[in-house]
N, C-alpha and C. Protein backbone atom coordinates (compact mmCIF):
# COMPACT_ATOMS: atom_id res chain seq x y z
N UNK A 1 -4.59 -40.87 84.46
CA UNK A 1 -4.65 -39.68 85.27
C UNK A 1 -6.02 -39.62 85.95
N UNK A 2 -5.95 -39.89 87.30
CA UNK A 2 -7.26 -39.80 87.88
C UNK A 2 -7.82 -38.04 87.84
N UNK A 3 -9.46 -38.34 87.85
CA UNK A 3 -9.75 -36.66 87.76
C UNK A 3 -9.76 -35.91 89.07
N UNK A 4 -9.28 -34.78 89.10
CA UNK A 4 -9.71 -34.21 90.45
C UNK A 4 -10.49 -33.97 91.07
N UNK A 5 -11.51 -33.78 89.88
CA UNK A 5 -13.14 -33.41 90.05
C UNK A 5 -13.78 -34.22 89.21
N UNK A 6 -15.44 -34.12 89.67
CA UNK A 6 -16.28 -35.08 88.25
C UNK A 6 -17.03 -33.85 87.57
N UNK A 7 -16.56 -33.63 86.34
CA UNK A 7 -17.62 -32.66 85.56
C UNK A 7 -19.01 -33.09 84.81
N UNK A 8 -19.92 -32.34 84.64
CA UNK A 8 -20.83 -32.82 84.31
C UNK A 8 -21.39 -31.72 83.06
N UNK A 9 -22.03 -32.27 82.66
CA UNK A 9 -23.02 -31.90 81.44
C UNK A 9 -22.18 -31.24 80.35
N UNK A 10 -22.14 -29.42 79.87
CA UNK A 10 -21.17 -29.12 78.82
C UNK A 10 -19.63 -29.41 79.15
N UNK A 11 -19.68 -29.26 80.01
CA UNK A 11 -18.29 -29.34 80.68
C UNK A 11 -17.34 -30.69 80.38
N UNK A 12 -18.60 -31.84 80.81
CA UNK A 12 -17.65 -33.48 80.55
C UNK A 12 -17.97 -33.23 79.55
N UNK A 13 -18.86 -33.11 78.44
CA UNK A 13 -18.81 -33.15 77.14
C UNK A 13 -17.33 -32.61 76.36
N UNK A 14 -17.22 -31.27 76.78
CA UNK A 14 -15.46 -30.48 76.34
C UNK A 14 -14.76 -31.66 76.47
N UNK A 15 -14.31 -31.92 77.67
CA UNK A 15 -13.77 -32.84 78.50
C UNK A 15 -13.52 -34.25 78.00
N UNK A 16 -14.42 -34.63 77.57
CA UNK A 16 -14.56 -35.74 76.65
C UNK A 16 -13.97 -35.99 75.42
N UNK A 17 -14.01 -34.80 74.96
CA UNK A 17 -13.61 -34.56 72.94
C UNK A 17 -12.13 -34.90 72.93
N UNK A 18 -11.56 -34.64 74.40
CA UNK A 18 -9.80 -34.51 73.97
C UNK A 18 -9.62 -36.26 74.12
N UNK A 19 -9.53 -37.02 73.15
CA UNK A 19 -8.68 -38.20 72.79
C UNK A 19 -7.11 -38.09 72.67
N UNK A 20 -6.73 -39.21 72.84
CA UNK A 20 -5.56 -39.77 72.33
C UNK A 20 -5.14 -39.49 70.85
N UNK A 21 -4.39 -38.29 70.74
CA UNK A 21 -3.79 -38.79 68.67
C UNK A 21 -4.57 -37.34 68.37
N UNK A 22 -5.67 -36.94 68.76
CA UNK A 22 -6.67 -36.39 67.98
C UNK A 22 -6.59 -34.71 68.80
N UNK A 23 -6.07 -34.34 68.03
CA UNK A 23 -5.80 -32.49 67.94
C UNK A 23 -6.79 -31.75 66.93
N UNK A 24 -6.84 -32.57 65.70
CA UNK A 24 -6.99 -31.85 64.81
C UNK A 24 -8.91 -30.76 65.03
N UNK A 25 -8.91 -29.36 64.69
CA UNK A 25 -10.48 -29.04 65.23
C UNK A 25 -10.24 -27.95 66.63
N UNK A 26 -8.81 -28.56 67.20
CA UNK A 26 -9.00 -27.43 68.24
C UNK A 26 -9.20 -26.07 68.01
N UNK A 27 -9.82 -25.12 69.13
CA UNK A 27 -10.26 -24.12 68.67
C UNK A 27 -10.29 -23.25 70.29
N UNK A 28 -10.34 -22.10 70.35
CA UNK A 28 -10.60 -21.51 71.19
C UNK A 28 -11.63 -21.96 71.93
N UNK A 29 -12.08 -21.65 72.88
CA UNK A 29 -12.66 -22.11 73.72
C UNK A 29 -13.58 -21.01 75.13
N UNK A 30 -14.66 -20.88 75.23
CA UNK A 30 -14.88 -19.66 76.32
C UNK A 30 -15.80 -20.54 77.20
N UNK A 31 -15.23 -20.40 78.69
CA UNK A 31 -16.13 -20.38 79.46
C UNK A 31 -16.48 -19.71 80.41
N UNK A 32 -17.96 -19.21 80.71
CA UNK A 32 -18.55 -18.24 81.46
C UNK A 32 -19.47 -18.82 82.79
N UNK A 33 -19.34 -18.21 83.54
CA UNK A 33 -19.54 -18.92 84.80
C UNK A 33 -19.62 -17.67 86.10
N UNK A 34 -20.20 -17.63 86.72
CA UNK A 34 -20.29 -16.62 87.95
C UNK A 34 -18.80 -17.09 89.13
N UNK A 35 -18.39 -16.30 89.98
CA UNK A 35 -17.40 -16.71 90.83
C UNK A 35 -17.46 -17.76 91.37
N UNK A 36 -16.32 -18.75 91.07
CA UNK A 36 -16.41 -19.96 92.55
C UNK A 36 -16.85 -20.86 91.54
N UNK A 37 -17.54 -21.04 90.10
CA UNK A 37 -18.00 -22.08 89.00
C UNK A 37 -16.93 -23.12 89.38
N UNK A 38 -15.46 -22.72 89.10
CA UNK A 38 -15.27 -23.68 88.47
C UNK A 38 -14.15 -23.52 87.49
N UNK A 39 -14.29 -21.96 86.55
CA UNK A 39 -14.10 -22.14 85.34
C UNK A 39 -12.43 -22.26 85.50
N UNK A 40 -11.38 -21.69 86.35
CA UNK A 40 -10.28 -22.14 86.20
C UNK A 40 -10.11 -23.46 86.24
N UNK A 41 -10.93 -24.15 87.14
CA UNK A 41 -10.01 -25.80 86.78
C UNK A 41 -10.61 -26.16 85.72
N UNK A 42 -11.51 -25.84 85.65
CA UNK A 42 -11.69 -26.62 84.09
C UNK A 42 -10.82 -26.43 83.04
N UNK A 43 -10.94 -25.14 82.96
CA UNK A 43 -9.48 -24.84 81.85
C UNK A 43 -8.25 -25.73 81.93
N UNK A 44 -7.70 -25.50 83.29
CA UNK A 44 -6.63 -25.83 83.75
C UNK A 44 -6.90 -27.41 83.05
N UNK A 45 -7.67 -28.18 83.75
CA UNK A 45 -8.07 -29.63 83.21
C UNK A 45 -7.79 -29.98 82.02
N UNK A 46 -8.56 -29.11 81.17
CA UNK A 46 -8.20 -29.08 79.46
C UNK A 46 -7.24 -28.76 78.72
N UNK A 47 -6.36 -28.36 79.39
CA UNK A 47 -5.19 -27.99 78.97
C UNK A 47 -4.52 -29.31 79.68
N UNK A 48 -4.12 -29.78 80.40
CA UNK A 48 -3.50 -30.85 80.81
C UNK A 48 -3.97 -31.83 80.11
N UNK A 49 -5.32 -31.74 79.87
CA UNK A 49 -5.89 -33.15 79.47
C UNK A 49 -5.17 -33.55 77.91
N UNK A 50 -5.49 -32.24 77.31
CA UNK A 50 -4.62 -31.98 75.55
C UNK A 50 -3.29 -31.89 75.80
N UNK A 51 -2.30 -31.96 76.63
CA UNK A 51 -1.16 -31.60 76.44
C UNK A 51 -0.79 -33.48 76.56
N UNK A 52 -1.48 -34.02 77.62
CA UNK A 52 -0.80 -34.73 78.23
C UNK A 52 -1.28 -36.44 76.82
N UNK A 53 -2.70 -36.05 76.75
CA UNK A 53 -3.50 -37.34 75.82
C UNK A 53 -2.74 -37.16 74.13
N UNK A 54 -2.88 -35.92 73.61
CA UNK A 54 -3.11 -35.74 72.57
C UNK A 54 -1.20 -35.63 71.64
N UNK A 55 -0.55 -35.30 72.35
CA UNK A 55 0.91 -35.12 72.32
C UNK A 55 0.91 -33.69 71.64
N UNK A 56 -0.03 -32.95 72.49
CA UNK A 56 0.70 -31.42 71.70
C UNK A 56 1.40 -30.79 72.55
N UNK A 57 2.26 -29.85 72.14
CA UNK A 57 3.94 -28.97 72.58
C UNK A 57 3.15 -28.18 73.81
N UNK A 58 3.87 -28.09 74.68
CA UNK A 58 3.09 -26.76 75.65
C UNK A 58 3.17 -25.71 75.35
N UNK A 59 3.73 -24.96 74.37
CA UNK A 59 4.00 -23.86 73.73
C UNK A 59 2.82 -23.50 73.13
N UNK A 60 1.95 -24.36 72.75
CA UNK A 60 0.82 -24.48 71.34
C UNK A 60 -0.67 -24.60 72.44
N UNK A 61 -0.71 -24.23 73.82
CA UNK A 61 -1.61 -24.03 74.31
C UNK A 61 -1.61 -22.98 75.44
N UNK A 62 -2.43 -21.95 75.35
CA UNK A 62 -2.68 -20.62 76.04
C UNK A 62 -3.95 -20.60 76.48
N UNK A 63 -3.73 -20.05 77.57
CA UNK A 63 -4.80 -20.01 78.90
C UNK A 63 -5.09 -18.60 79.59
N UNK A 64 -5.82 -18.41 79.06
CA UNK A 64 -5.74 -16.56 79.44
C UNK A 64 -7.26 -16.70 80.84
């Protein structure tokens, strides 16, 4: 899956953690950011990234 964007610093770090196989540790998650950051695609990202790498249910991830 090519990225849409390149993230950098905490962000690729998040970004990074989601492997293949490896769910176990997930946890809520907050990110804060002024308008225009960013912070929806990132979410959005991380949620695709875990649904799609990790084989978890789409049911078992919420995005508020």
């Amino acid at each position: 899956m090519p990225p849409v964007c390149v993230w950098e610093g905490a962000a690729a770090d998040l970004l990074a953690s989601v492997r293949p196989g490896q769910h176990r540790g997930w946890g809520p998650t907050a990110v804060l950011g002024g308008p225009g950051t960013g912070k929806t695609s990132l979410l959005v990202e991380l949620a695709v990234r875990r649904l799609a790498t990790a084989d978890a249910q789409p049911e078992s991830v919420l995005v508020l």
